[in-house]
C-alpha atoms as a PDB file:
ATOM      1  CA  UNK A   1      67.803  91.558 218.621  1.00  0.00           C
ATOM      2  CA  UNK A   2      67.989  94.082 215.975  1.00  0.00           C
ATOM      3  CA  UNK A   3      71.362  95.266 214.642  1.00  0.00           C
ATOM      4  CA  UNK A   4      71.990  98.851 213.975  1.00  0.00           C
ATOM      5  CA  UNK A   5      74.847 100.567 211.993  1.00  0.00           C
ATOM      6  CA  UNK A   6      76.053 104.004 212.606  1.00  0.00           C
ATOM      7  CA  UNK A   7      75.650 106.155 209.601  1.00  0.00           C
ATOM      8  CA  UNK A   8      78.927 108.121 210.075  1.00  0.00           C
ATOM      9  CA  UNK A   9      78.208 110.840 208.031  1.00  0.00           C
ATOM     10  CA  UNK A  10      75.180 112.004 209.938  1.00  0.00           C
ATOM     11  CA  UNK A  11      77.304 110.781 213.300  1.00  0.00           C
ATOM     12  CA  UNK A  12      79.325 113.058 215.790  1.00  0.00           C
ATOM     13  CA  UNK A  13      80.951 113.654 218.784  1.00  0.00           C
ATOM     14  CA  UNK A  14      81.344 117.030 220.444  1.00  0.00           C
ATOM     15  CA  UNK A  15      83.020 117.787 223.430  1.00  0.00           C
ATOM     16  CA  UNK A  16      83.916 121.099 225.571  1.00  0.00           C
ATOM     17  CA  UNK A  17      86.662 122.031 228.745  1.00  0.00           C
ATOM     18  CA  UNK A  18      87.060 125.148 230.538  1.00  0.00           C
ATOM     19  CA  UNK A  19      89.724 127.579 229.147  1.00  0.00           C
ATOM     20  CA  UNK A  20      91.716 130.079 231.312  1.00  0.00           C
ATOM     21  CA  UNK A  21      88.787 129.861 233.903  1.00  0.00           C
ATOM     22  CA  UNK A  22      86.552 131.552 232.344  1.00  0.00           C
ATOM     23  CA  UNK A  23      85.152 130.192 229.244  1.00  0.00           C
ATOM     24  CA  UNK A  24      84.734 126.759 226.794  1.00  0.00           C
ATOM     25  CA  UNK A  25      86.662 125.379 224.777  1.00  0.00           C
ATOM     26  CA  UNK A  26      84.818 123.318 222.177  1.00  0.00           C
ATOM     27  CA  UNK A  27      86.147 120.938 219.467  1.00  0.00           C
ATOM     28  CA  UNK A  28      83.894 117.491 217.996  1.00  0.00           C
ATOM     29  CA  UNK A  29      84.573 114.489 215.534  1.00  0.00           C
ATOM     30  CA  UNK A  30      82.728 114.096 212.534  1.00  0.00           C
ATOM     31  CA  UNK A  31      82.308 110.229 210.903  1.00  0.00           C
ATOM     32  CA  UNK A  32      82.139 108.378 213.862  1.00  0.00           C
ATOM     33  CA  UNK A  33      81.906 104.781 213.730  1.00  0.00           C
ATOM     34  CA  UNK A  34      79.784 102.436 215.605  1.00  0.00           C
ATOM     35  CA  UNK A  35      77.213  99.529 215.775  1.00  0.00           C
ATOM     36  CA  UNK A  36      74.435  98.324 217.995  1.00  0.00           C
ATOM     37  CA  UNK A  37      72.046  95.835 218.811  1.00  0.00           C
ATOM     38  CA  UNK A  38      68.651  97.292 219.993  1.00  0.00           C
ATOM     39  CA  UNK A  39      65.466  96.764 220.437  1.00  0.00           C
ATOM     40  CA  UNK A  40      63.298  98.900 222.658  1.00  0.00           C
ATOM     41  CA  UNK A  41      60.948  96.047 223.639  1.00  0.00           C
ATOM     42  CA  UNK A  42      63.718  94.735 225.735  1.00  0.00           C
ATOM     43  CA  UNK A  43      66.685  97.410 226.006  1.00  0.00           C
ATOM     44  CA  UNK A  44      68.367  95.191 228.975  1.00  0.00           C
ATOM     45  CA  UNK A  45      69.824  93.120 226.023  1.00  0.00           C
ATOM     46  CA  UNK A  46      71.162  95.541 224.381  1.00  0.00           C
ATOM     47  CA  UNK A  47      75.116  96.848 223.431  1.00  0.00           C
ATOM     48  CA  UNK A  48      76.859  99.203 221.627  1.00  0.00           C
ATOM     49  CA  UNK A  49      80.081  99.741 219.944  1.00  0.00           C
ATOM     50  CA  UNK A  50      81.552 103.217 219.346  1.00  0.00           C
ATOM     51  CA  UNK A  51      85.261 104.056 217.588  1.00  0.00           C
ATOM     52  CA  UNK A  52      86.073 107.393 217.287  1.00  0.00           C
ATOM     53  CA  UNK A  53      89.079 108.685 214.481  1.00  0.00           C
ATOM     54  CA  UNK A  54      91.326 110.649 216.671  1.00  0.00           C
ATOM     55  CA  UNK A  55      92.510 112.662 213.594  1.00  0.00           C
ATOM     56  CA  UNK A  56      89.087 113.833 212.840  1.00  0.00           C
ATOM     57  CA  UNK A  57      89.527 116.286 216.169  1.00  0.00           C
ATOM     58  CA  UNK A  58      88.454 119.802 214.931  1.00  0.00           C
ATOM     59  CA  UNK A  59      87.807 123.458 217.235  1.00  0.00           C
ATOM     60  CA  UNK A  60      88.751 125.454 213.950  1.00  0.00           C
ATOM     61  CA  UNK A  61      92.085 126.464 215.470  1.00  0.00           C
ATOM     62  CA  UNK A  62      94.322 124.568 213.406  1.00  0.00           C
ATOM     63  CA  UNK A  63      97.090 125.460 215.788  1.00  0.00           C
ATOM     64  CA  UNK A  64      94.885 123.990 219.089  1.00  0.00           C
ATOM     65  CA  UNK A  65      93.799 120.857 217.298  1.00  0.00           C
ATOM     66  CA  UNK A  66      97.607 120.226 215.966  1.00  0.00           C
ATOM     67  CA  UNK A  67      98.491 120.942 220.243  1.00  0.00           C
ATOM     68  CA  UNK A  68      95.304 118.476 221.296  1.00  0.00           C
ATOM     69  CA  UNK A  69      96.646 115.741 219.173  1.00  0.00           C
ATOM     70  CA  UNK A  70      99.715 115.648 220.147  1.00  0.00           C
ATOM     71  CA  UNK A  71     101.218 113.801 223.167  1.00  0.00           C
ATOM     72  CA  UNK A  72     100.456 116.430 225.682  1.00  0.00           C
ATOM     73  CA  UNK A  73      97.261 115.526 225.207  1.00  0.00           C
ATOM     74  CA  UNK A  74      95.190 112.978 222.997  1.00  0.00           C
ATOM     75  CA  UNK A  75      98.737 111.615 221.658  1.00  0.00           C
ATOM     76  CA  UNK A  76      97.107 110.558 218.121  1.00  0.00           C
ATOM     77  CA  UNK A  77     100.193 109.793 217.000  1.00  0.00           C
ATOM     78  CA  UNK A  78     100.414 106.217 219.139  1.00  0.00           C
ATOM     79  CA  UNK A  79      96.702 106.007 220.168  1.00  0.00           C
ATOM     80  CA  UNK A  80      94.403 107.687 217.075  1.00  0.00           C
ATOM     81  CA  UNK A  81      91.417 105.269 218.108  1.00  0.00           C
ATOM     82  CA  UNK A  82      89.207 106.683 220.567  1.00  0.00           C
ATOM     83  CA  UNK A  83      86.793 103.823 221.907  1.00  0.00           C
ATOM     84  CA  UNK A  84      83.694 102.781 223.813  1.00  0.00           C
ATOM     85  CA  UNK A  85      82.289  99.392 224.543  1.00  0.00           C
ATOM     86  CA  UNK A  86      78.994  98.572 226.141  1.00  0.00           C
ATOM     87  CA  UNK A  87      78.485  96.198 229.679  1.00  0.00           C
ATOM     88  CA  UNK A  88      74.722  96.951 230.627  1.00  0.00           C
ATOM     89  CA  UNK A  89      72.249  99.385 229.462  1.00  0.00           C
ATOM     90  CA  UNK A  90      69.064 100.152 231.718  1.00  0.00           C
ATOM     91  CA  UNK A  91      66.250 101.939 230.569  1.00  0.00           C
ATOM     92  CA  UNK A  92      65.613 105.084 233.114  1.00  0.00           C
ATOM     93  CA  UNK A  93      62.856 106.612 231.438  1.00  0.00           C
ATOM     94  CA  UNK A  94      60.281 106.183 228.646  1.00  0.00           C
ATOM     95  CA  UNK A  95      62.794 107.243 226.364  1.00  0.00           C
ATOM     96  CA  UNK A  96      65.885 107.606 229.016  1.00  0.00           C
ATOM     97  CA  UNK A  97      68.897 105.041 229.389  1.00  0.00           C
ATOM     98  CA  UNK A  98      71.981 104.702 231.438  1.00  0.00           C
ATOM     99  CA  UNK A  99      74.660 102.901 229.239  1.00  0.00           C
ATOM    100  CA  UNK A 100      77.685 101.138 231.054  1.00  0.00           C
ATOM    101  CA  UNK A 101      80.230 100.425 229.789  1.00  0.00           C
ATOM    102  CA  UNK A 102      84.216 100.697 229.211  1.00  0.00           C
ATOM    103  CA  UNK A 103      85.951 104.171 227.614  1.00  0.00           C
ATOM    104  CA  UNK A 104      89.388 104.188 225.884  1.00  0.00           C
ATOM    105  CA  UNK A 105      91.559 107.508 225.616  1.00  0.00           C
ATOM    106  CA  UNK A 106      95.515 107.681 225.081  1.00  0.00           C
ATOM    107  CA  UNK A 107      94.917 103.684 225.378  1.00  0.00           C
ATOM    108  CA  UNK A 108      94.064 104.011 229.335  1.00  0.00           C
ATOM    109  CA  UNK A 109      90.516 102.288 229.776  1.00  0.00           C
ATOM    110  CA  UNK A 110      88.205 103.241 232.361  1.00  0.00           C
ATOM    111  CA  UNK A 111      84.362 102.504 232.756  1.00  0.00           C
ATOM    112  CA  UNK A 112      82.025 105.299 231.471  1.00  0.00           C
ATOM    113  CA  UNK A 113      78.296 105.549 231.889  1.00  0.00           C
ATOM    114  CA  UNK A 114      76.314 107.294 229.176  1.00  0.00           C
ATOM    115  CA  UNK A 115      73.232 109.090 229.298  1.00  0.00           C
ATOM    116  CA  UNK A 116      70.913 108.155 226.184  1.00  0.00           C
ATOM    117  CA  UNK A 117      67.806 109.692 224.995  1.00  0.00           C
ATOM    118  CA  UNK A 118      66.474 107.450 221.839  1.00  0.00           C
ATOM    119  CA  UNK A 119      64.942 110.410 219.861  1.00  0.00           C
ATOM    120  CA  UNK A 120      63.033 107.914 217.730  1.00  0.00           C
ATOM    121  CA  UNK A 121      62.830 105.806 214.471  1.00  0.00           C
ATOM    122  CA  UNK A 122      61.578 106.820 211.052  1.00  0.00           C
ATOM    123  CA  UNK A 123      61.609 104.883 207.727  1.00  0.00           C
ATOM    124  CA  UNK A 124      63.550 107.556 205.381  1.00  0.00           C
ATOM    125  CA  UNK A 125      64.927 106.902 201.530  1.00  0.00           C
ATOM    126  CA  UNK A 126      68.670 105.744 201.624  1.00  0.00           C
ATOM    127  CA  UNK A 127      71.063 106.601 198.887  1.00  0.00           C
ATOM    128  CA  UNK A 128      73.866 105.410 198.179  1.00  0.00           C
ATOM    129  CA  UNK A 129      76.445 105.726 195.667  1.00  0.00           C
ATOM    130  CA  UNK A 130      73.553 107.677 193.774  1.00  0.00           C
ATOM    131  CA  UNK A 131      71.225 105.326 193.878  1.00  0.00           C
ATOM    132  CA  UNK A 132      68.216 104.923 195.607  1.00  0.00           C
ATOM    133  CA  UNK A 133      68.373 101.833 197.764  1.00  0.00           C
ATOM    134  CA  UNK A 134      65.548 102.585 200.417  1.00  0.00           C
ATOM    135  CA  UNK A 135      63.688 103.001 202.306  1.00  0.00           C
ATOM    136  CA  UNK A 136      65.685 102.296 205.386  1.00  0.00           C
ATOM    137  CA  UNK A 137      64.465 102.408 208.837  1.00  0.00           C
ATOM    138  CA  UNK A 138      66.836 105.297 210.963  1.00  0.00           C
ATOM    139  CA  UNK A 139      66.952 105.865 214.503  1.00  0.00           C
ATOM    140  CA  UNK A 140      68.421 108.816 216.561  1.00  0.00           C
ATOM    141  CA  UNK A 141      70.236 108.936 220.318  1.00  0.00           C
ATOM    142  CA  UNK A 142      72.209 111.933 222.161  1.00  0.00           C
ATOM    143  CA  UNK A 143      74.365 109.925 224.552  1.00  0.00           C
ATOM    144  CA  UNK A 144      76.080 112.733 226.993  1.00  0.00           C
ATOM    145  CA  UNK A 145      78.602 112.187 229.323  1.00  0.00           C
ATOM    146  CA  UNK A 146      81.426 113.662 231.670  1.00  0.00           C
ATOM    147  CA  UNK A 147      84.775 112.708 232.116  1.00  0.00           C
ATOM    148  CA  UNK A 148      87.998 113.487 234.110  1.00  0.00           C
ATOM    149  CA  UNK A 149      90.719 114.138 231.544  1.00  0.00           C
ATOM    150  CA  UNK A 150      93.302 113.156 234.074  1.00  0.00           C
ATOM    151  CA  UNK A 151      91.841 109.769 234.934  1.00  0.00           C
ATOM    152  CA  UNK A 152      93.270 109.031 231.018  1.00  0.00           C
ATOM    153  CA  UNK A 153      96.242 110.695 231.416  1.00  0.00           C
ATOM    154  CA  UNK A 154      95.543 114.179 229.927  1.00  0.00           C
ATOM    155  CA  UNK A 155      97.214 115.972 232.285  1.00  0.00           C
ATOM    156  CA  UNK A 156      98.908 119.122 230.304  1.00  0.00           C
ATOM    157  CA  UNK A 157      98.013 122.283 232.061  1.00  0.00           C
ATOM    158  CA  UNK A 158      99.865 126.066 232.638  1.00  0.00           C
ATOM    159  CA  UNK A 159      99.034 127.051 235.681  1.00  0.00           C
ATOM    160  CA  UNK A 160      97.942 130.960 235.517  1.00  0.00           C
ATOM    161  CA  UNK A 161      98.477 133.503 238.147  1.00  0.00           C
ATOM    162  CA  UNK A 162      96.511 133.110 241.064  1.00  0.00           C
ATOM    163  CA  UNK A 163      96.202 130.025 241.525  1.00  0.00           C
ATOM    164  CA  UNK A 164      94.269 129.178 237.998  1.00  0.00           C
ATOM    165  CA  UNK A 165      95.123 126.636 235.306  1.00  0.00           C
ATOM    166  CA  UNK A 166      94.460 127.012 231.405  1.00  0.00           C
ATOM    167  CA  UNK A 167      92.549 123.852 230.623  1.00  0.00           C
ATOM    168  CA  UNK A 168      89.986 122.175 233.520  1.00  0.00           C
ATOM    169  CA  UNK A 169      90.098 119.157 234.253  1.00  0.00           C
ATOM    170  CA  UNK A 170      86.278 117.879 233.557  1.00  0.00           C
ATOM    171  CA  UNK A 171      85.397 117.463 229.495  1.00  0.00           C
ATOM    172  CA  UNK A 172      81.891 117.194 228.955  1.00  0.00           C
ATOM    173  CA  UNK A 173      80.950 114.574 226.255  1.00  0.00           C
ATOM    174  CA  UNK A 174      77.892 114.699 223.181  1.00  0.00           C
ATOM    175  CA  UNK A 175      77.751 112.171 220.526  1.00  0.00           C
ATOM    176  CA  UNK A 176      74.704 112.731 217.987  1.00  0.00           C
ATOM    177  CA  UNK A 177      74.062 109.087 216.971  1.00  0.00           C
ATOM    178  CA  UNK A 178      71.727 108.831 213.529  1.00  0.00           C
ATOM    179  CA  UNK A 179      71.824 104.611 213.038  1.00  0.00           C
ATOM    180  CA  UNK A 180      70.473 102.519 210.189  1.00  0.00           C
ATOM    181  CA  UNK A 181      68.750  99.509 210.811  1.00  0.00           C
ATOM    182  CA  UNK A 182      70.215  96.196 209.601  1.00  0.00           C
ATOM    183  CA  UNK A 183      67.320  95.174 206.919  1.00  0.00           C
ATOM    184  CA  UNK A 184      68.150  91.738 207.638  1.00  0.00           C
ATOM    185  CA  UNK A 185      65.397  90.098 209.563  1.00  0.00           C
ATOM    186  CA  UNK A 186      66.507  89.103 213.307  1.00  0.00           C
ATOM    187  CA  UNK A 187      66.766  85.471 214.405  1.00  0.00           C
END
């Protein structure tokens, strides 16, 4: 099985909520962490492993990220990790998979599935450190998602006159996935 490595600075989760009724909210992650095995002759076997830094949160209100992070609603401060483990992946498509698997927030876990489309592999250059150490083979996924915030205990609101609430309850999940290949031959 081959084993892949997120490349966390080309790695990223976004996500978005409904605000006042009307409109999105959007924030992401940058550096997100994560490994995989993979192999698209036989994607049954597969798994992956995502961890996401909770600090990293970012909308570019520094006021609403300080509010997110705090214990009304990600609650950094005694969970920062943000995590997803693999169960079963089944391919759905030529290019299409369903990922199962188990999603930690605010340390409550819950199973998740995530939509995948593999974008593709390429063999790129690879520097590091400035210095050229390639090529390296790279592969790219979108793995989407939704969630209910309240099935991990984000349950903060203000409710609004008639009848409305500031934040909704469903967050909609995107995490840009650009993994290197482990050069080491599989076994």
């Amino acid at each position: 099985m081959t084993k892949w490595t997120f490349e966390p600075g080309h790695t990223a989760a976004a996500f978005r909520a409904r605000h006042m009724m009307v409109t999105w909210v959007r924030g992401h992650f940058k550096n997100v962490k994560g490994s995989m095995e993979f192999d698209i002759s036989d994607p049954s076997r597969s798994s992956v492993k995502v961890q996401i830094d909770g600090n990293q949160l970012w909308t570019g209100e520094p006021d609403r990220d300080a509010h997110l992070k705090s214990s009304d609603f990600l609650d950094i401060a005694n969970h920062p990790q943000i995590r997803f483990q693999s169960s079963s992946v089944e391919q759905v498509g030529a290019s299409y998979y369903k990922v199962t698997g188990e999603l930690t927030i605010r340390g409550i876990t819950r199973p998740a599935i995530l939509d995948v489309h593999y974008l593709g592999e390429w063999q790129t250059p690879y520097w590091e450190d400035g210095v050229d150490k390639g090529p390296i083979t790279r592969a790219g996924f979108v793995a989407t998602t939704t969630i209910n915030r309240h099935d991990f205990g984000v349950n903060w609101n203000s409710p609004l006159e008639r009848g409305g609430i500031a934040v909704g309850k469903e967050i909609h999940i995107e995490i840009d996935v650009e993994a290197l290949k482990d050069p080491t031959p599989a076994r």
